[in-house]
PDB file of N, CA and C in Angstrom:
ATOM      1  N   UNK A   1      18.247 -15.697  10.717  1.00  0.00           N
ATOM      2  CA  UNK A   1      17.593 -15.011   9.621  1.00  0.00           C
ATOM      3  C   UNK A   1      18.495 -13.919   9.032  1.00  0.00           C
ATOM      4  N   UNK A   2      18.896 -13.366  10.034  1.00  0.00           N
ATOM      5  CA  UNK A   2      20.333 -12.036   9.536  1.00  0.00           C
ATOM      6  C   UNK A   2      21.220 -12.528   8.753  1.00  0.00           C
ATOM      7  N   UNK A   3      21.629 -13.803   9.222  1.00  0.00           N
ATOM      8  CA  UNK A   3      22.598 -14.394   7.962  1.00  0.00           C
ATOM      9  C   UNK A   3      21.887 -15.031   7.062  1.00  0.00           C
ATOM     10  N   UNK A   4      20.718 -15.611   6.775  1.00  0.00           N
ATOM     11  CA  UNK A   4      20.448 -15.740   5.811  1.00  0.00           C
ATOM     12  C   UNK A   4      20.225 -14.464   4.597  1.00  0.00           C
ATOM     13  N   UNK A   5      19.689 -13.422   5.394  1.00  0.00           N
ATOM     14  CA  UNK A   5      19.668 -12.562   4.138  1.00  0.00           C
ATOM     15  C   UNK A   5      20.764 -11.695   3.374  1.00  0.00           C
ATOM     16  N   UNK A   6      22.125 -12.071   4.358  1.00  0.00           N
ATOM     17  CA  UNK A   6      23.089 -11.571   4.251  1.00  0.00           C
ATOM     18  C   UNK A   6      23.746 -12.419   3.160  1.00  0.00           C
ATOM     19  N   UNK A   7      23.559 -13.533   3.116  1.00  0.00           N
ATOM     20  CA  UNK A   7      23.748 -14.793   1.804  1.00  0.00           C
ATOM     21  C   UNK A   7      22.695 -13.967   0.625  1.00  0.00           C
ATOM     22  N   UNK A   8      21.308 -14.122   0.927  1.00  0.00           N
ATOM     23  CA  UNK A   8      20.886 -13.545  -0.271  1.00  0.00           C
ATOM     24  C   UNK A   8      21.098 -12.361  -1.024  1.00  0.00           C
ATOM     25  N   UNK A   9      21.895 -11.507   0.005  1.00  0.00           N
ATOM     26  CA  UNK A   9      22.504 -10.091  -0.473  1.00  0.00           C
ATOM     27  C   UNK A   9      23.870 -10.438  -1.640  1.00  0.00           C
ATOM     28  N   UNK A  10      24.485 -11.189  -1.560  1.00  0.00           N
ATOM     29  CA  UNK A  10      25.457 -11.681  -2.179  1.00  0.00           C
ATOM     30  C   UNK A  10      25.008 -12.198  -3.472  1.00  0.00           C
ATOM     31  N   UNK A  11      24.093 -12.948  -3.484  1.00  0.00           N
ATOM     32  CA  UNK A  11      23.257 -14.216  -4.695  1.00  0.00           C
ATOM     33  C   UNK A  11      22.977 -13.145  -5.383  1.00  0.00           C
ATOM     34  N   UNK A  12      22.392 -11.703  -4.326  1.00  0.00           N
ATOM     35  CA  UNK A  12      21.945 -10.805  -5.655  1.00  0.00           C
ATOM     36  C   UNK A  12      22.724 -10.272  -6.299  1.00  0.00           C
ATOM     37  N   UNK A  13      24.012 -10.107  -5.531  1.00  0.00           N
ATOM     38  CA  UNK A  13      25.164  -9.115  -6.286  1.00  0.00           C
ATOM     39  C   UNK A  13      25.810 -10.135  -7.026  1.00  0.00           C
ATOM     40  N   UNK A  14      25.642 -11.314  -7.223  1.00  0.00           N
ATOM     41  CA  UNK A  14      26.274 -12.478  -8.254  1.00  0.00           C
ATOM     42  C   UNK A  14      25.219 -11.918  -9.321  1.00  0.00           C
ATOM     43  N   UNK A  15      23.660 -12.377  -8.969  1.00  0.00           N
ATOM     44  CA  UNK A  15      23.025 -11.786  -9.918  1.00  0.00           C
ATOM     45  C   UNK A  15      23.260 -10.221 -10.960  1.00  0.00           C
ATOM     46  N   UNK A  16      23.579  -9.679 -10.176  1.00  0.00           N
ATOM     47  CA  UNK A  16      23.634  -8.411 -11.031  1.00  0.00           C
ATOM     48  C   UNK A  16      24.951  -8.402 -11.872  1.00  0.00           C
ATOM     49  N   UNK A  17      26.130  -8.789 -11.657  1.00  0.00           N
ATOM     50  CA  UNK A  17      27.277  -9.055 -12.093  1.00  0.00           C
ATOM     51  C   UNK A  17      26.990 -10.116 -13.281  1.00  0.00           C
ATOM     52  N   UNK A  18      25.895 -11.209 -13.395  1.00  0.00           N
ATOM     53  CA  UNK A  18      26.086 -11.902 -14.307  1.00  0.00           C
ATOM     54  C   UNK A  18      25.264 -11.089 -15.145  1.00  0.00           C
ATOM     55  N   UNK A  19      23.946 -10.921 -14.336  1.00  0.00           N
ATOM     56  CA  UNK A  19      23.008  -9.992 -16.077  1.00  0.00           C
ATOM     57  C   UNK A  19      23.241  -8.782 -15.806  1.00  0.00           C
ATOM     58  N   UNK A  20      24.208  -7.643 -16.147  1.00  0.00           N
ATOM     59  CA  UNK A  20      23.425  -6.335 -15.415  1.00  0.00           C
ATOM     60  C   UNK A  20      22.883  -5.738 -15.811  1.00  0.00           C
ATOM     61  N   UNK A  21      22.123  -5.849 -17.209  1.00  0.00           N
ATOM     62  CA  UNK A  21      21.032  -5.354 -17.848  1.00  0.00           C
ATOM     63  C   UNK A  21      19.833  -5.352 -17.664  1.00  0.00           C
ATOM     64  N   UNK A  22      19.824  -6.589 -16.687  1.00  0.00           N
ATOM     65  CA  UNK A  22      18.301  -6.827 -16.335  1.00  0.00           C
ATOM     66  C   UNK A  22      18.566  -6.780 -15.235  1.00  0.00           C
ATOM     67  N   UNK A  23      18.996  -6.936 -14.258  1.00  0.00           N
ATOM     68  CA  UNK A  23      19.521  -6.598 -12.963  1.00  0.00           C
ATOM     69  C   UNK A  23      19.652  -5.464 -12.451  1.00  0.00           C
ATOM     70  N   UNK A  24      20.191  -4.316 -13.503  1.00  0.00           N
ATOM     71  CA  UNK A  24      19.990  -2.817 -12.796  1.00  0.00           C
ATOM     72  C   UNK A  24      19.741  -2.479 -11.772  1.00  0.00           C
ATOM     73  N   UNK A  25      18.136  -2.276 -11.985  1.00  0.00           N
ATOM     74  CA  UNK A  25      17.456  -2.075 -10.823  1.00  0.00           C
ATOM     75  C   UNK A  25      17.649  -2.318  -9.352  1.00  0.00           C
ATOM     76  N   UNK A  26      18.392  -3.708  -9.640  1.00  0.00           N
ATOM     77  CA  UNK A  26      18.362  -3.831  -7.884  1.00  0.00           C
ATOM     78  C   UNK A  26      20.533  -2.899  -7.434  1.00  0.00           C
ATOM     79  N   UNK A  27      21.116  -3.037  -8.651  1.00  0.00           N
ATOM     80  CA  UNK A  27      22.277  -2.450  -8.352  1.00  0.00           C
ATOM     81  C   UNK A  27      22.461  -0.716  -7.109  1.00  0.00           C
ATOM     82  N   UNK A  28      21.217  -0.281  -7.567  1.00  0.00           N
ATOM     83  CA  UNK A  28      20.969   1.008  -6.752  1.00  0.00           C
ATOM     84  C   UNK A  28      20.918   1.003  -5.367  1.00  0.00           C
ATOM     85  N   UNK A  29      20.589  -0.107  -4.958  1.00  0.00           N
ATOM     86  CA  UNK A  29      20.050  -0.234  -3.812  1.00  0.00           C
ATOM     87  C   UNK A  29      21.167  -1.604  -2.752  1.00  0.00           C
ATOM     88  N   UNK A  30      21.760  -2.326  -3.366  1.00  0.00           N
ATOM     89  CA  UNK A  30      22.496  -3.231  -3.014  1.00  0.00           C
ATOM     90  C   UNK A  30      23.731  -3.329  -1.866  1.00  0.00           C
ATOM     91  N   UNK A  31      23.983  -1.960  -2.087  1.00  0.00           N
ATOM     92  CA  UNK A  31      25.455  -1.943  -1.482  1.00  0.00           C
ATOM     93  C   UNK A  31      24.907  -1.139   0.190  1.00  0.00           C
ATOM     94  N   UNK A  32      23.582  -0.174  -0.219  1.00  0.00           N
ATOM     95  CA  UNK A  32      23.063   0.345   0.950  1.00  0.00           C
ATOM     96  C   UNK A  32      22.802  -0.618   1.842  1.00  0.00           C
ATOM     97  N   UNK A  33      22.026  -1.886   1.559  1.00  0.00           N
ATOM     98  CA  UNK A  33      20.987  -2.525   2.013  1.00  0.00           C
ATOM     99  C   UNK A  33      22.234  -3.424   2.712  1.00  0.00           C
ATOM    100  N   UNK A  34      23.338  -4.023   1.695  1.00  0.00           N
ATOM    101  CA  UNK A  34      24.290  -4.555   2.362  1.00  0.00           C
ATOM    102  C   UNK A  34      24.925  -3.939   4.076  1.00  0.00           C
ATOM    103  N   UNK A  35      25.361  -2.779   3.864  1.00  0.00           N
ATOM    104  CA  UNK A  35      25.786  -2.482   4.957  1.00  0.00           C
ATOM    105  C   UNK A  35      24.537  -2.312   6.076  1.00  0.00           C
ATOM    106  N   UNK A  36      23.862  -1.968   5.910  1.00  0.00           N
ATOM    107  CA  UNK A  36      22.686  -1.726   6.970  1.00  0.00           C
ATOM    108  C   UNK A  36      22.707  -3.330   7.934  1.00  0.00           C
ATOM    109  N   UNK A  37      22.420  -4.381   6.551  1.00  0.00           N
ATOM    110  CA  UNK A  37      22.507  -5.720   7.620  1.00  0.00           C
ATOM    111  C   UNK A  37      23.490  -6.158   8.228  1.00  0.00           C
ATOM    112  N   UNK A  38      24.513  -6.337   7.525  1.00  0.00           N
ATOM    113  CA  UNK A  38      25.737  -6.210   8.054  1.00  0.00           C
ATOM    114  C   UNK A  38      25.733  -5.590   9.446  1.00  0.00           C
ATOM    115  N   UNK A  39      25.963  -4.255   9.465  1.00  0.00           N
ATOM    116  CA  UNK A  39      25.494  -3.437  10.974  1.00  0.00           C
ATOM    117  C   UNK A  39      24.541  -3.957  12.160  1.00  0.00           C
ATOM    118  N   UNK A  40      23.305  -4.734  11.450  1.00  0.00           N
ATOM    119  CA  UNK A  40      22.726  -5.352  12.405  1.00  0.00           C
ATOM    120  C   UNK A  40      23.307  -6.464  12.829  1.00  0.00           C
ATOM    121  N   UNK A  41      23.574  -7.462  11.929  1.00  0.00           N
ATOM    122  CA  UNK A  41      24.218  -8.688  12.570  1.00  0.00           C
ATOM    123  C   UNK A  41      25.874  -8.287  13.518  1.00  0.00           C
ATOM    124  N   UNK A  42      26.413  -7.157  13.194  1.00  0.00           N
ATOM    125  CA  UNK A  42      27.614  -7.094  14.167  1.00  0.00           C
ATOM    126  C   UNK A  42      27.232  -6.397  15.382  1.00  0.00           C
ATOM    127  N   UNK A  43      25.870  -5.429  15.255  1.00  0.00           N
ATOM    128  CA  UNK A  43      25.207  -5.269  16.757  1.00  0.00           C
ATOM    129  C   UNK A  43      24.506  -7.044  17.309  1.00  0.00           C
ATOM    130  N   UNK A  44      24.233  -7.548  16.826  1.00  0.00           N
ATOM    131  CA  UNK A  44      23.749  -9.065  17.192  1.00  0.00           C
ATOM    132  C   UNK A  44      25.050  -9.435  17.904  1.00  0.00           C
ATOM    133  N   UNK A  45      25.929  -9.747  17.193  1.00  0.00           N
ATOM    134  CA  UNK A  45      27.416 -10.038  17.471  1.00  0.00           C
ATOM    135  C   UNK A  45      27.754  -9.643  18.438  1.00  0.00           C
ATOM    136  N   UNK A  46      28.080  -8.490  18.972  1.00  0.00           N
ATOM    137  CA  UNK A  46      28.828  -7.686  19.979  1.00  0.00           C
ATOM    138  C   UNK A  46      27.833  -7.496  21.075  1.00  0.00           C
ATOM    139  N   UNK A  47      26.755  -7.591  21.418  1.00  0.00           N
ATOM    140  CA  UNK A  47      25.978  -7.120  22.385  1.00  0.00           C
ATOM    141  C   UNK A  47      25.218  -5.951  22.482  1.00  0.00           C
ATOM    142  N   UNK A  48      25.076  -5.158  21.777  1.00  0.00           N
ATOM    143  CA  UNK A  48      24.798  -3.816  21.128  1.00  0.00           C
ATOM    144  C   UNK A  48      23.520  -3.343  20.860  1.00  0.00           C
ATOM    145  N   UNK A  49      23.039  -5.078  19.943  1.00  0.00           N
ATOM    146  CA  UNK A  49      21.278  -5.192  19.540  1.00  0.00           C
ATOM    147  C   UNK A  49      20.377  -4.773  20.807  1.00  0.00           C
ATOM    148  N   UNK A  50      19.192  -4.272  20.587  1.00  0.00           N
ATOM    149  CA  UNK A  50      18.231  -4.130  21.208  1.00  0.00           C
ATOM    150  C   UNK A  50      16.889  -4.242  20.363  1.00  0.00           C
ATOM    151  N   UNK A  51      15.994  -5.027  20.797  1.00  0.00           N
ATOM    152  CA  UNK A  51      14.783  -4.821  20.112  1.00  0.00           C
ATOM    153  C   UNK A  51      13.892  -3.412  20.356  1.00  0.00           C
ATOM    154  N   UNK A  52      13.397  -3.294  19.406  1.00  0.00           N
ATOM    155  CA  UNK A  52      12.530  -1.255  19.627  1.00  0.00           C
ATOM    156  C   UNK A  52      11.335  -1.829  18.565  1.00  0.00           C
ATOM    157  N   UNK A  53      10.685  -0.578  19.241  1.00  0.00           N
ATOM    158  CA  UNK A  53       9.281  -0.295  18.488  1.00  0.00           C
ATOM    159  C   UNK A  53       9.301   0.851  17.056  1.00  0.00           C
ATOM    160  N   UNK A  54      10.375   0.379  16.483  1.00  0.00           N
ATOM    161  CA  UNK A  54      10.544   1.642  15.046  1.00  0.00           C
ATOM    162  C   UNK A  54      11.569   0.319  14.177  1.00  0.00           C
ATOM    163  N   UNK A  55      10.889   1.061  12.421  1.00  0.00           N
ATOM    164  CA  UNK A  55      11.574   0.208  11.897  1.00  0.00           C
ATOM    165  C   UNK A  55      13.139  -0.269  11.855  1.00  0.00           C
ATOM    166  N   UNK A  56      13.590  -0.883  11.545  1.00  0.00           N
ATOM    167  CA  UNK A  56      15.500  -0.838  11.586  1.00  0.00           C
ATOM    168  C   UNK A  56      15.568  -0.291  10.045  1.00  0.00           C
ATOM    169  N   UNK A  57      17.071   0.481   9.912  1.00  0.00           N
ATOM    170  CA  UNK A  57      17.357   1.496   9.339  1.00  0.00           C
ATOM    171  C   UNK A  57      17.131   0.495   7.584  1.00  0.00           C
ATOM    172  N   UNK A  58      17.025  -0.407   7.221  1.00  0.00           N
ATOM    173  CA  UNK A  58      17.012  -0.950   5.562  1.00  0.00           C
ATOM    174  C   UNK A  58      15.468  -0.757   5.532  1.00  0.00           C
ATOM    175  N   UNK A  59      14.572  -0.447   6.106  1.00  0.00           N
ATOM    176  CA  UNK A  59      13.281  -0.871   5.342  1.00  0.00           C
ATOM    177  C   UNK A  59      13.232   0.524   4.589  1.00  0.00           C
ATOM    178  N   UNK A  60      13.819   1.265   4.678  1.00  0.00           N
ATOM    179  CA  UNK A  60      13.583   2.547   3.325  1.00  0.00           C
ATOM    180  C   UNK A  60      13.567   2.251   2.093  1.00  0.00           C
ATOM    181  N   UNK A  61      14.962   1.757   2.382  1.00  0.00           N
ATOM    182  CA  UNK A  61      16.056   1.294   1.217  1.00  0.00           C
ATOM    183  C   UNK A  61      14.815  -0.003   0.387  1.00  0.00           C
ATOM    184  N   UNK A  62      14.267  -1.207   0.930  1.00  0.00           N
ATOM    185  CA  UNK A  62      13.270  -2.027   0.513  1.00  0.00           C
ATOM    186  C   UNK A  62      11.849  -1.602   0.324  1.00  0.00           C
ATOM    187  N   UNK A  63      11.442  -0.444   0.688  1.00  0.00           N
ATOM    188  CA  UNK A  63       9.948   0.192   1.181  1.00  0.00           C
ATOM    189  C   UNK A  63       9.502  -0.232  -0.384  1.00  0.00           C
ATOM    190  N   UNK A  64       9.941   0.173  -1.502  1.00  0.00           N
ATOM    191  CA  UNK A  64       9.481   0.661  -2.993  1.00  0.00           C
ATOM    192  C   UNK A  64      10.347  -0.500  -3.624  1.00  0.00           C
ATOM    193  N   UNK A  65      10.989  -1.310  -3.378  1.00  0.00           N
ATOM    194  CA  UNK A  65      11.362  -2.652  -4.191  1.00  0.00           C
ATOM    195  C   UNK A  65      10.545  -3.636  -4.427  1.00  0.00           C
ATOM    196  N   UNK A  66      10.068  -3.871  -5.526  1.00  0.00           N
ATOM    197  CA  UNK A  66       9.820  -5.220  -6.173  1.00  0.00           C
ATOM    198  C   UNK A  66      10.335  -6.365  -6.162  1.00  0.00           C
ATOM    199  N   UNK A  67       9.580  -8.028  -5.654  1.00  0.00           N
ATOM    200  CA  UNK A  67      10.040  -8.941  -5.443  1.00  0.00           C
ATOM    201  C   UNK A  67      10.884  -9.136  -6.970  1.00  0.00           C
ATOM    202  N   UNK A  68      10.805  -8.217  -7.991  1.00  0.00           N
ATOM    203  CA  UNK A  68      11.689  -9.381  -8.998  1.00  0.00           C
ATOM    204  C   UNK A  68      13.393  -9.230  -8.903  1.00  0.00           C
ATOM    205  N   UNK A  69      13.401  -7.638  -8.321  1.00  0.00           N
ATOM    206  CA  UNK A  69      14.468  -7.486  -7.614  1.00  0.00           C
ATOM    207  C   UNK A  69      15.428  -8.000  -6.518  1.00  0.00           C
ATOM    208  N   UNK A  70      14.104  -7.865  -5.486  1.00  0.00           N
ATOM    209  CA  UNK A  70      14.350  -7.933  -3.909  1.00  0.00           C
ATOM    210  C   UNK A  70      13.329  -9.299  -3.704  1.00  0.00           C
ATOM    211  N   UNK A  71      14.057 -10.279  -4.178  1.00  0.00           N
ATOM    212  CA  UNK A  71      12.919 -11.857  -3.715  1.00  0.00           C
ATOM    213  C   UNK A  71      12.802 -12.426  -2.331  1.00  0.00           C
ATOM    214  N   UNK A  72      14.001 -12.019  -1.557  1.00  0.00           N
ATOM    215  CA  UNK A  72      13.752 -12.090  -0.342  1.00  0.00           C
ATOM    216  C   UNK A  72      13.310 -10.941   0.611  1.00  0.00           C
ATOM    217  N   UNK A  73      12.522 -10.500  -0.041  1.00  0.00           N
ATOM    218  CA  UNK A  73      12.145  -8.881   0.773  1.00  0.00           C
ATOM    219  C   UNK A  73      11.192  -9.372   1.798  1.00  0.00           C
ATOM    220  N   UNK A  74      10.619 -10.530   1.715  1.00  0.00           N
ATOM    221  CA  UNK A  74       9.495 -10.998   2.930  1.00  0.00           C
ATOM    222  C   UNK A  74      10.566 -11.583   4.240  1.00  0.00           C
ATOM    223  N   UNK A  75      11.768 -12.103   3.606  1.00  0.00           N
ATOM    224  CA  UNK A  75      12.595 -12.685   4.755  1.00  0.00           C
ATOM    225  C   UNK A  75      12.834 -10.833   5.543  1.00  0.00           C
ATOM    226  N   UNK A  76      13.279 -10.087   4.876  1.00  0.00           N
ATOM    227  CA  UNK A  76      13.725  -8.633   5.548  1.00  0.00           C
ATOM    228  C   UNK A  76      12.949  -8.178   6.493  1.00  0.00           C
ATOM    229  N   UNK A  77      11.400  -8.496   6.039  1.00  0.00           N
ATOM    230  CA  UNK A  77      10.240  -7.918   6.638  1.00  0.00           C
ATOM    231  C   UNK A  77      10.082  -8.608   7.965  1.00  0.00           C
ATOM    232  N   UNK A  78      10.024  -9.716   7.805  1.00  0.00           N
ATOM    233  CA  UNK A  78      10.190 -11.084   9.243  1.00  0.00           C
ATOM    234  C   UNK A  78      11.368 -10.336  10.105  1.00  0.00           C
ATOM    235  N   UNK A  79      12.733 -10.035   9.527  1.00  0.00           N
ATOM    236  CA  UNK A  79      13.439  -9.483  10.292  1.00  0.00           C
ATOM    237  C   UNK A  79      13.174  -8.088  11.099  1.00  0.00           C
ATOM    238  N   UNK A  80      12.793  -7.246   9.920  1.00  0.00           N
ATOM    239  CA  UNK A  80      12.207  -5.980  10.705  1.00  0.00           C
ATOM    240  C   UNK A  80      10.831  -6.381  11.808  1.00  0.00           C
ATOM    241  N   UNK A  81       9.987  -7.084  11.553  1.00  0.00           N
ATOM    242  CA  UNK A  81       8.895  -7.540  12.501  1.00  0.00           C
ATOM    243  C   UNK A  81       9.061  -7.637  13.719  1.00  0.00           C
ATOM    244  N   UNK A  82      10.972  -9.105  13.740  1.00  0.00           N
ATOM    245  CA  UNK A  82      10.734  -9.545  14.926  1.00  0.00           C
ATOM    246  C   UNK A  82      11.516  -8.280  15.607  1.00  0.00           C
ATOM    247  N   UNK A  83      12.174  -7.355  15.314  1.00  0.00           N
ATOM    248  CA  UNK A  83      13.094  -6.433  15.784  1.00  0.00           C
ATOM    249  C   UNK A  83      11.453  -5.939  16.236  1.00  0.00           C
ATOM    250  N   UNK A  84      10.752  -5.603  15.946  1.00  0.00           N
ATOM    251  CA  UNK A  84       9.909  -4.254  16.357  1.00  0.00           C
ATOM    252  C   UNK A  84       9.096  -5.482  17.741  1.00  0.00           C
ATOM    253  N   UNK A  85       8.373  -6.688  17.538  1.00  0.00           N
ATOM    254  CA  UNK A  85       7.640  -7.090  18.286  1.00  0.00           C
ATOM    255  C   UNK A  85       8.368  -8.015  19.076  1.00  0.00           C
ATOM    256  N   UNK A  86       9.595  -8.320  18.664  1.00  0.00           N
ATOM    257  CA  UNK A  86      10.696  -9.424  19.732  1.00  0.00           C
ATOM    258  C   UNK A  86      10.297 -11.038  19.202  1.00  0.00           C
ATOM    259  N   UNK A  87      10.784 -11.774  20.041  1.00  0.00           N
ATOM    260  CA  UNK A  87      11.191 -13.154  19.586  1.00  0.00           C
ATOM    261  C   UNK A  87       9.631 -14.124  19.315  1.00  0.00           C
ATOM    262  N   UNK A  88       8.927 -13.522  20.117  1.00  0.00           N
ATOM    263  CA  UNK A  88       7.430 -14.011  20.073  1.00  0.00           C
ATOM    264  C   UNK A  88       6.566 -13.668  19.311  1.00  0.00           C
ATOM    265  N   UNK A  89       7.230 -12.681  18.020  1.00  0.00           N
ATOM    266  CA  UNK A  89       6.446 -11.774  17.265  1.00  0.00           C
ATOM    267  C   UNK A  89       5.948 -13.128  16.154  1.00  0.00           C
ATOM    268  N   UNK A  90       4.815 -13.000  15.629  1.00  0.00           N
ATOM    269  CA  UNK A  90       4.002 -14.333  14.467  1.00  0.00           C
ATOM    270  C   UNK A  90       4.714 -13.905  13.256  1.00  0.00           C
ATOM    271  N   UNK A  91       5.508 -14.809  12.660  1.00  0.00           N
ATOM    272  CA  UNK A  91       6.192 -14.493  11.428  1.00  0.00           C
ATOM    273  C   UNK A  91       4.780 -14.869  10.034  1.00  0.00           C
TER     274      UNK A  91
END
């Protein structure tokens, strides 16, 4: 799921590069949200990850985004979920 949204982080920054007039909006927030996952998938990577009972550090950054922006913001949420409730958590 980490790499998938790490693909959709990209699709968006294609997106914003092709329209950025209508795209704006999500430009503010893009490069934050990038590194945050990033960070998680190289704690995944290295051994580092731990699942916890608090959100992981991007749901700020997504808290107040709109799907026309952020269309995969439900995949983020699944991610923050299973981080908080672990592998058995109901997506």
């Amino acid at each position: 799921m980490v790499n998938d949204a790490l693909e959709e982080i990209q699709d968006l920054r294609d997106a914003i590069e092709f329209d950025e007039d209508e795209m704006s909006g999500a430009a503010g927030f893009v490069d934050r949200l990038d590194v945050e996952v990033r960070t998680l998938r190289d704690r995944m990577a290295d051994g580092s990850y731990q699942f916890a009972n608090h959100d992981l550090p991007f749901m700020p950054v997504i808290a107040d985004e709109s799907t026309h922006f952020l269309p995969f913001k439900e995949l983020l949420e699944t991610i923050n979920r299973t981080h908080r409730e672990g592998l058995d958590s109901e997506a």
